[in-house]
Protein backbone atom coordinates (compact mmCIF):
# COMPACT_ATOMS: atom_id res chain seq x y z
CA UNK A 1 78.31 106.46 83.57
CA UNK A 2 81.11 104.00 83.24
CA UNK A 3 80.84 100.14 81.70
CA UNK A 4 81.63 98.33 84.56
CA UNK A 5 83.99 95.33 84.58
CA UNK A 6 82.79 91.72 85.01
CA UNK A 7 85.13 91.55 87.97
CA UNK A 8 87.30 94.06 90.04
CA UNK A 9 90.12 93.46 92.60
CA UNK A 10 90.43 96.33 95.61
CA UNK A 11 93.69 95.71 96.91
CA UNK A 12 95.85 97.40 99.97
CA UNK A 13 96.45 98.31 103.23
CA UNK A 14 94.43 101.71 103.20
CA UNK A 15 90.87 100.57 104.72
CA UNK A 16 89.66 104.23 103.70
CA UNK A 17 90.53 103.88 100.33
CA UNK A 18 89.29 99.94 99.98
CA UNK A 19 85.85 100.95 101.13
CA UNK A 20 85.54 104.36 99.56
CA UNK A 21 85.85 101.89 96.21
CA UNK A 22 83.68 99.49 97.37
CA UNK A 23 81.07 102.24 98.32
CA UNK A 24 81.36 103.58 94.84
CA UNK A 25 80.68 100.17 93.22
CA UNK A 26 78.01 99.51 96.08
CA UNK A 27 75.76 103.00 95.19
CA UNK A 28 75.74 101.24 90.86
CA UNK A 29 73.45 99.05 92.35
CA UNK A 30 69.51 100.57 92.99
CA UNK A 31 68.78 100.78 96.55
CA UNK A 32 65.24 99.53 96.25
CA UNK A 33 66.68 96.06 94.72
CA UNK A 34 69.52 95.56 96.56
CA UNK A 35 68.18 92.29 97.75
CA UNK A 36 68.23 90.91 94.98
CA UNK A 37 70.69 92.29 93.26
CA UNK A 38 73.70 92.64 96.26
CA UNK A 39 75.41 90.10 98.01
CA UNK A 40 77.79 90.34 100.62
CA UNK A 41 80.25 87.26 101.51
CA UNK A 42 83.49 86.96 104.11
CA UNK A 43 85.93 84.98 101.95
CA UNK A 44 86.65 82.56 105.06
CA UNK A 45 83.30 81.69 105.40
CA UNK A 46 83.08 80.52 101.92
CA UNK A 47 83.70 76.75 102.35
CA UNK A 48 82.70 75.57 98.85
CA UNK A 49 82.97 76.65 95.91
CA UNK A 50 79.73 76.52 94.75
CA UNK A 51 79.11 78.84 97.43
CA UNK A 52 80.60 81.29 95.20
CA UNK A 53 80.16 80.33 92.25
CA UNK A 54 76.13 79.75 92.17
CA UNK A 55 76.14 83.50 93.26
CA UNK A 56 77.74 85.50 90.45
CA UNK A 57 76.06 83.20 87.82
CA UNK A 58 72.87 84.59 89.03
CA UNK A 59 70.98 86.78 86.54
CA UNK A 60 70.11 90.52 88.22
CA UNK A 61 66.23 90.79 88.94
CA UNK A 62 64.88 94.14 87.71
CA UNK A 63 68.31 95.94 87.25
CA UNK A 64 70.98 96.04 84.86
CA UNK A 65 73.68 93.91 87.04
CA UNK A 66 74.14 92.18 89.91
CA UNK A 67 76.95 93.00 92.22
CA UNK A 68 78.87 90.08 94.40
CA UNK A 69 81.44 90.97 97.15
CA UNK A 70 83.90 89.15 98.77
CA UNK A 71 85.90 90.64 101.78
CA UNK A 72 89.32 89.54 102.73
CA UNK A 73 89.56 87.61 99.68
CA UNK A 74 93.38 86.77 100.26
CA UNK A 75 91.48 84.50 103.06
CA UNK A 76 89.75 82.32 100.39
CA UNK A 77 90.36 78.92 100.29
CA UNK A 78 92.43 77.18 97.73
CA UNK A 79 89.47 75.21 95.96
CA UNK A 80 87.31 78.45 95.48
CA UNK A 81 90.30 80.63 94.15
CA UNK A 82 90.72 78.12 91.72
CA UNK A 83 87.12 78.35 91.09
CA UNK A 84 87.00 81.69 90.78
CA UNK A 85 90.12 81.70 88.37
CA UNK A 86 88.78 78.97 86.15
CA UNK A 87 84.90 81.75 86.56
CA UNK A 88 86.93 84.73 85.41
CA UNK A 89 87.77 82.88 81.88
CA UNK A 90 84.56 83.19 80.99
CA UNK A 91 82.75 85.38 83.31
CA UNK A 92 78.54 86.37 83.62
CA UNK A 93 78.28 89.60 81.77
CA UNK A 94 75.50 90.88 84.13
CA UNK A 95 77.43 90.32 87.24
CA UNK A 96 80.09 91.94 88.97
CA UNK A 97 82.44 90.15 91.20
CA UNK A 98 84.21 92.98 93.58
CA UNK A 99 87.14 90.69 95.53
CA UNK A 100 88.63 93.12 98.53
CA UNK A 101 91.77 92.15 99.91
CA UNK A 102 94.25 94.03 102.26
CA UNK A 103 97.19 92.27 100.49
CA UNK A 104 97.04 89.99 97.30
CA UNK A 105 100.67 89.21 95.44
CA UNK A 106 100.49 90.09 91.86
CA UNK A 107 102.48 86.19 91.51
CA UNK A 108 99.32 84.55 92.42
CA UNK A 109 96.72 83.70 90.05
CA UNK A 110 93.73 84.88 91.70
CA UNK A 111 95.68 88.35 90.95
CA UNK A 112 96.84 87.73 87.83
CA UNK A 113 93.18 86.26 86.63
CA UNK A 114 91.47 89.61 87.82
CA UNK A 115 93.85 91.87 86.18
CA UNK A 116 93.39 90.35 82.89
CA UNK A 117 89.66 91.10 82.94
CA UNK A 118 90.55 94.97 82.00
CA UNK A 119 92.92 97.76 82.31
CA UNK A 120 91.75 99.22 85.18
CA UNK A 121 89.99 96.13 87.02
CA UNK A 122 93.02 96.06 90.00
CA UNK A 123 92.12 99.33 92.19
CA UNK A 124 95.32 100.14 94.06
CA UNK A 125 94.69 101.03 97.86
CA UNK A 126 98.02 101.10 98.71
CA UNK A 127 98.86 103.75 101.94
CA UNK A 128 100.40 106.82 101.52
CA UNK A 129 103.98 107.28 102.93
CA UNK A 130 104.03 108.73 106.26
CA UNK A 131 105.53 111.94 104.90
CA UNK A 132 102.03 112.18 102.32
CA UNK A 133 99.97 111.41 105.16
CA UNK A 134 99.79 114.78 106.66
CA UNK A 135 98.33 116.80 103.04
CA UNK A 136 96.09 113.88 103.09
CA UNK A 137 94.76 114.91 105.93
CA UNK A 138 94.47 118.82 105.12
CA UNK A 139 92.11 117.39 101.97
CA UNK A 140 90.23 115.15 104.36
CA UNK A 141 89.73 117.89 106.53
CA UNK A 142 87.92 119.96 103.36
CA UNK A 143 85.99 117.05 102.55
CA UNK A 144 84.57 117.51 106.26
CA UNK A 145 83.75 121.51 105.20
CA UNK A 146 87.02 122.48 107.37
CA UNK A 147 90.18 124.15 107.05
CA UNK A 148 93.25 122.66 108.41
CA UNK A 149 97.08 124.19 108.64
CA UNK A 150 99.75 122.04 107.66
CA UNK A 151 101.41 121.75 111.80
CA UNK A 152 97.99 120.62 113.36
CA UNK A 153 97.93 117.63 110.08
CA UNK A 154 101.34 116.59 111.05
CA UNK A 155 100.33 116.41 114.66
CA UNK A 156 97.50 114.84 114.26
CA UNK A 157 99.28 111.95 111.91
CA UNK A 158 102.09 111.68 115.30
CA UNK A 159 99.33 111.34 117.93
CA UNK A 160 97.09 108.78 115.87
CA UNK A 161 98.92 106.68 113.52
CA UNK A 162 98.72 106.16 110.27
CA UNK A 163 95.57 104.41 109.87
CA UNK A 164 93.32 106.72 107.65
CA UNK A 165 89.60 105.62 108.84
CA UNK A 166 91.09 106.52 112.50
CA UNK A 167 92.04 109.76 110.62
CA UNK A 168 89.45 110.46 109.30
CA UNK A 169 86.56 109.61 112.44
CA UNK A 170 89.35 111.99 114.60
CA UNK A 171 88.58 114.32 112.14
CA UNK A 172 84.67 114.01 112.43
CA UNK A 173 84.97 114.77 115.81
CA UNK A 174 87.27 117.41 115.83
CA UNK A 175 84.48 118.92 113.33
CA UNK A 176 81.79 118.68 116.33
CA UNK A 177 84.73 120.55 118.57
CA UNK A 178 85.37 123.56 116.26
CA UNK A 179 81.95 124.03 115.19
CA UNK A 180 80.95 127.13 113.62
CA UNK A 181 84.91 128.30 113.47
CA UNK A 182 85.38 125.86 110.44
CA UNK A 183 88.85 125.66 111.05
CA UNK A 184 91.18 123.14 112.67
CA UNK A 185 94.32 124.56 114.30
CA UNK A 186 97.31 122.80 116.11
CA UNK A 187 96.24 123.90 119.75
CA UNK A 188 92.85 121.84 118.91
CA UNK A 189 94.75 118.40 118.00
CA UNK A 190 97.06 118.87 121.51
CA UNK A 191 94.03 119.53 123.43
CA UNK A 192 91.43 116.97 122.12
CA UNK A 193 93.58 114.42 120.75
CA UNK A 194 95.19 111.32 122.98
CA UNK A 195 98.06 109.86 121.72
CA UNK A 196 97.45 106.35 120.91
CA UNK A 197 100.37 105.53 117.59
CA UNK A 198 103.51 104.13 119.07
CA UNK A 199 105.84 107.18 118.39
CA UNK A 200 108.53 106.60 116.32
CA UNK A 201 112.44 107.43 116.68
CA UNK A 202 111.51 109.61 113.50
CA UNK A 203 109.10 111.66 115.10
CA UNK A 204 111.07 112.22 117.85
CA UNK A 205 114.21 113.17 115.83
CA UNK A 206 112.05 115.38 113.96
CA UNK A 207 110.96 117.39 116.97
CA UNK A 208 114.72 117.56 118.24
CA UNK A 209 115.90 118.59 114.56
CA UNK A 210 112.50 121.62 114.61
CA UNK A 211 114.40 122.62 118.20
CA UNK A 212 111.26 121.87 119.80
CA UNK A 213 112.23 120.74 123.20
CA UNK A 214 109.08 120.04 125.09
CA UNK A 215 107.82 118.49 122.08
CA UNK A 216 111.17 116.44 121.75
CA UNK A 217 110.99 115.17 125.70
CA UNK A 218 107.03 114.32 125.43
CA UNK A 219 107.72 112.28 122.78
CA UNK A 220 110.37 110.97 124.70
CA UNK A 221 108.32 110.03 127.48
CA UNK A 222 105.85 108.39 125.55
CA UNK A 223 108.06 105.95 124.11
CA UNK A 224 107.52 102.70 125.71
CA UNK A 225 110.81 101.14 126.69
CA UNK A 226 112.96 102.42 124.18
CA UNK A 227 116.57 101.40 123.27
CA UNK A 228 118.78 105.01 124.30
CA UNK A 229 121.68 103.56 122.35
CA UNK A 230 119.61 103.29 119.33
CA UNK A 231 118.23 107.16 119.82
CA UNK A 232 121.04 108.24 120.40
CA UNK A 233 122.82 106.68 116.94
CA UNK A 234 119.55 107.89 115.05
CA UNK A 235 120.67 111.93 116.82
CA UNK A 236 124.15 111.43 115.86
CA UNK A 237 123.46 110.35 112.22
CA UNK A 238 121.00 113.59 111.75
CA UNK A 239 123.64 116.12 113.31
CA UNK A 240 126.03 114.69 110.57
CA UNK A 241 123.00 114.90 107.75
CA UNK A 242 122.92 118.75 109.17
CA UNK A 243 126.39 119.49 109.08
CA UNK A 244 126.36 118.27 105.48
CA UNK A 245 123.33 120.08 104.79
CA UNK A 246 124.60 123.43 106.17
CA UNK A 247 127.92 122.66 104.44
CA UNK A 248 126.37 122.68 101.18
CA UNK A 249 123.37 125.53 101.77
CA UNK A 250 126.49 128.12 102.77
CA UNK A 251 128.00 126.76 98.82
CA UNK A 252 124.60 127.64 97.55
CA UNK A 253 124.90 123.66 96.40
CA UNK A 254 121.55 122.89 98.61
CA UNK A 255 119.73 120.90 95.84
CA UNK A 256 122.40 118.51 95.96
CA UNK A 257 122.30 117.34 99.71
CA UNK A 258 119.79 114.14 98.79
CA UNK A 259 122.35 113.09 96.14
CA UNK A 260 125.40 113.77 98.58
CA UNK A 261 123.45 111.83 101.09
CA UNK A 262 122.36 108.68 99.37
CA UNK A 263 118.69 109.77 99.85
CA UNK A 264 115.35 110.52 98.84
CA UNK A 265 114.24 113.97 98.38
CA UNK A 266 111.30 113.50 100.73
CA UNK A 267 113.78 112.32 103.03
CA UNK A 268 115.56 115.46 103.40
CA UNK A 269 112.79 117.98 102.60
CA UNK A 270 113.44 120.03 105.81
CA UNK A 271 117.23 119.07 106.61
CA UNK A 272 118.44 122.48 105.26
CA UNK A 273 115.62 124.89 107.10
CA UNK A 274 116.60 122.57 110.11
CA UNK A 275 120.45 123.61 109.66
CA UNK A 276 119.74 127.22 109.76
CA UNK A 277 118.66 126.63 113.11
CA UNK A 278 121.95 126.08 114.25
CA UNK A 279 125.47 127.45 114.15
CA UNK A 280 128.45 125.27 112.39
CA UNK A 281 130.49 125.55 115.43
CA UNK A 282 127.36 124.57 117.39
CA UNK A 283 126.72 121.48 115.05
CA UNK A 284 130.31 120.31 116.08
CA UNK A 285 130.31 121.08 119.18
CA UNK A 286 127.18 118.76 119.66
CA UNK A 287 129.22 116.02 117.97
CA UNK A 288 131.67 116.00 120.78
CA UNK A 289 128.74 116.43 123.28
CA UNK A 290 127.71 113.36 121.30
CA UNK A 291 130.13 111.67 121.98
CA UNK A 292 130.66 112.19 125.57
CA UNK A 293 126.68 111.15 125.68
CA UNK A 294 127.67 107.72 124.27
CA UNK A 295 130.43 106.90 126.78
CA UNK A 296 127.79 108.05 129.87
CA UNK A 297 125.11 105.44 127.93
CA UNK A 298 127.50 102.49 127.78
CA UNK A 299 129.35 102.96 131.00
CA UNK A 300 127.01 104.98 133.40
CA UNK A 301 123.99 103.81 135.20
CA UNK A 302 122.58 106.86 134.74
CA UNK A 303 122.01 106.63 131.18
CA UNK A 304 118.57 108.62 130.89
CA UNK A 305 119.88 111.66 132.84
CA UNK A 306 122.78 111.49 130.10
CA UNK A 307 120.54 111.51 127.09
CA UNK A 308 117.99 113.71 128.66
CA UNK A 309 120.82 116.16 128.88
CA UNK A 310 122.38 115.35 125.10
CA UNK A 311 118.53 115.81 123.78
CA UNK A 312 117.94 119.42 125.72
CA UNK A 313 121.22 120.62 124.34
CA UNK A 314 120.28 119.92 120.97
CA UNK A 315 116.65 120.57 120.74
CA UNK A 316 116.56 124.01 122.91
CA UNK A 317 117.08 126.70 120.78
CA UNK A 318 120.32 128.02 120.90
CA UNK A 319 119.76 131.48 122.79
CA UNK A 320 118.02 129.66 125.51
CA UNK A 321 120.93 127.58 126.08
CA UNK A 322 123.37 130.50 126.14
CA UNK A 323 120.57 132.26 129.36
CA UNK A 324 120.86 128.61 130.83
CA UNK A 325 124.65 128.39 130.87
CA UNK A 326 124.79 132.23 132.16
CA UNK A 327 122.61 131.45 134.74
């Protein structure tokens, strides 16, 4: 087992991965003396530093250490993270002081005094990127004993956010839901979970861009009061990223289209399987459609009939469209 550090600093937004860490350093200390041996403070209720202070200079009783937490430690007052600073220069070797924050600047020196204790005494819990979010959840899913497909992660990620303990407990339940099956699928997340995220233009162009057209109008619907110039701009700008990328894929110069675009290669990850969905002349055609959309949403008061119709034409798949327009 490990040496542990004299002091630690868990640090980031992910609440999942802060108290996995903390659980980890929690389970060092023996249940049967955790009494003694574990304490448990909420940085704002630390008033003085002695408080503090007193409590990791305490010897362990019966065990090798003696662990001292501090949640929301970004909280603590001025005085004690001086204190604790001015502790770390010369800290007790039989305690260790776990400080859990969900944001700490590495500028300040309650940071910088922690991550001079060791090499590996700053645990990073920063969150995934939305785009990592839904493998994430495929692994959290097999930590639960299940099996998960990559559409019903992604769906699940769109209906409840990005928080990964509200991941994860979805998941738990889920679990009780498939039962025996052992196996998640995308029909279970639309029938079991709520959405509760805000959904995001992203999503929504996303869903337009996979030609998924109920999808693309639920999400539409859900959006609370949203700005139809602004979707409208964000549907515009991705026709043009699939022109470009259906440009390049008929070159064979595919690989390039993140460069050509000024973007990130996650960014763009499905622009090219979304162009093949679509004809050129359909791509430009939907640019003039575009922009006979965009004259209806600045000079119309029916603006929402206008979009509704710019979103249908290009989400629906295109040989739906055609039986439409024959009918």
């Amino acid at each position: 087992m490990a040496e542990l550090l004299p002091a630690y600093l868990i640090v980031g937004a992910d609440e999942l991965k802060r108290d996995a860490a903390v659980r980890r350093l929690r389970s060092r200390v023996p249940q049967d003396l955790a009494d003694f041996n574990l304490d448990e403070l909420d940085a704002h209720a630390i008033e003085e530093p002695d408080q503090l202070i007193s409590s990791v200079q305490t010897l362990p009783f019966g065990a090798d250490f003696r662990l001292v937490i501090v949640d929301g430690a970004e909280g603590l007052a001025k005085p004690v993270s001086e204190a604790v600073v001015a502790y770390l220069k010369d800290p007790n070797p039989q305690c260790v002081l776990c400080l859990v924050a969900e944001k700490l600047a590495k500028n300040t020196r309650l940071y910088k005094a922690v991550a001079k204790v060791g090499p590996h005494s700053v645990i990073d819990c920063a969150p995934l990127k939305r785009w990592e979010l839904p493998p994430y959840v495929v692994k959290l899913a097999g930590k639960h004993g299940l099996s998960m497909d990559a559409s019903a992660a992604q769906e699940l990620v769109e209906r409840v956010g990005e928080s990964t303990v509200a991941l994860d407990n979805q998941i738990s339940t889920l679990a009780e839901l498939v039962g025996a099956s052992g196996r998640i699928t995308l029909a279970d997340v639309e029938a079991n979970v709520a959405q509760v995220a805000e959904v995001s233009p992203w999503a929504f162009a996303d869903a337009v861009c996979e030609r998924n057209a109920p999808r693309a109008m639920e999400l539409l619907g859900l959006m609370k009061a949203p700005s139809l110039v602004f979707l409208h701009s964000v549907l515009v700008g991705r026709l043009r990223e699939l022109i470009c990328a259906k440009s390049l894929d008929a070159r064979g110069a595919a690989n390039s289209l993140a460069h050509e675009l000024g973007r990130q290669s996650w960014q763009v990850k499905n622009h090219v399987r979304w162009a093949r969905a679509f004809g050129m002349d359909e791509l430009v055609a939907l640019l003039a459609q575009a922009a006979e959309c965009e004259r209806a949403l600045k000079g119309s008061a029916d603006s929402d009939t206008a979009l509704t119709r710019f979103v249908l034409a290009m989400a629906s798949p295109r040989a739906a469209r055609v039986s439409r327009d024959v009918r």
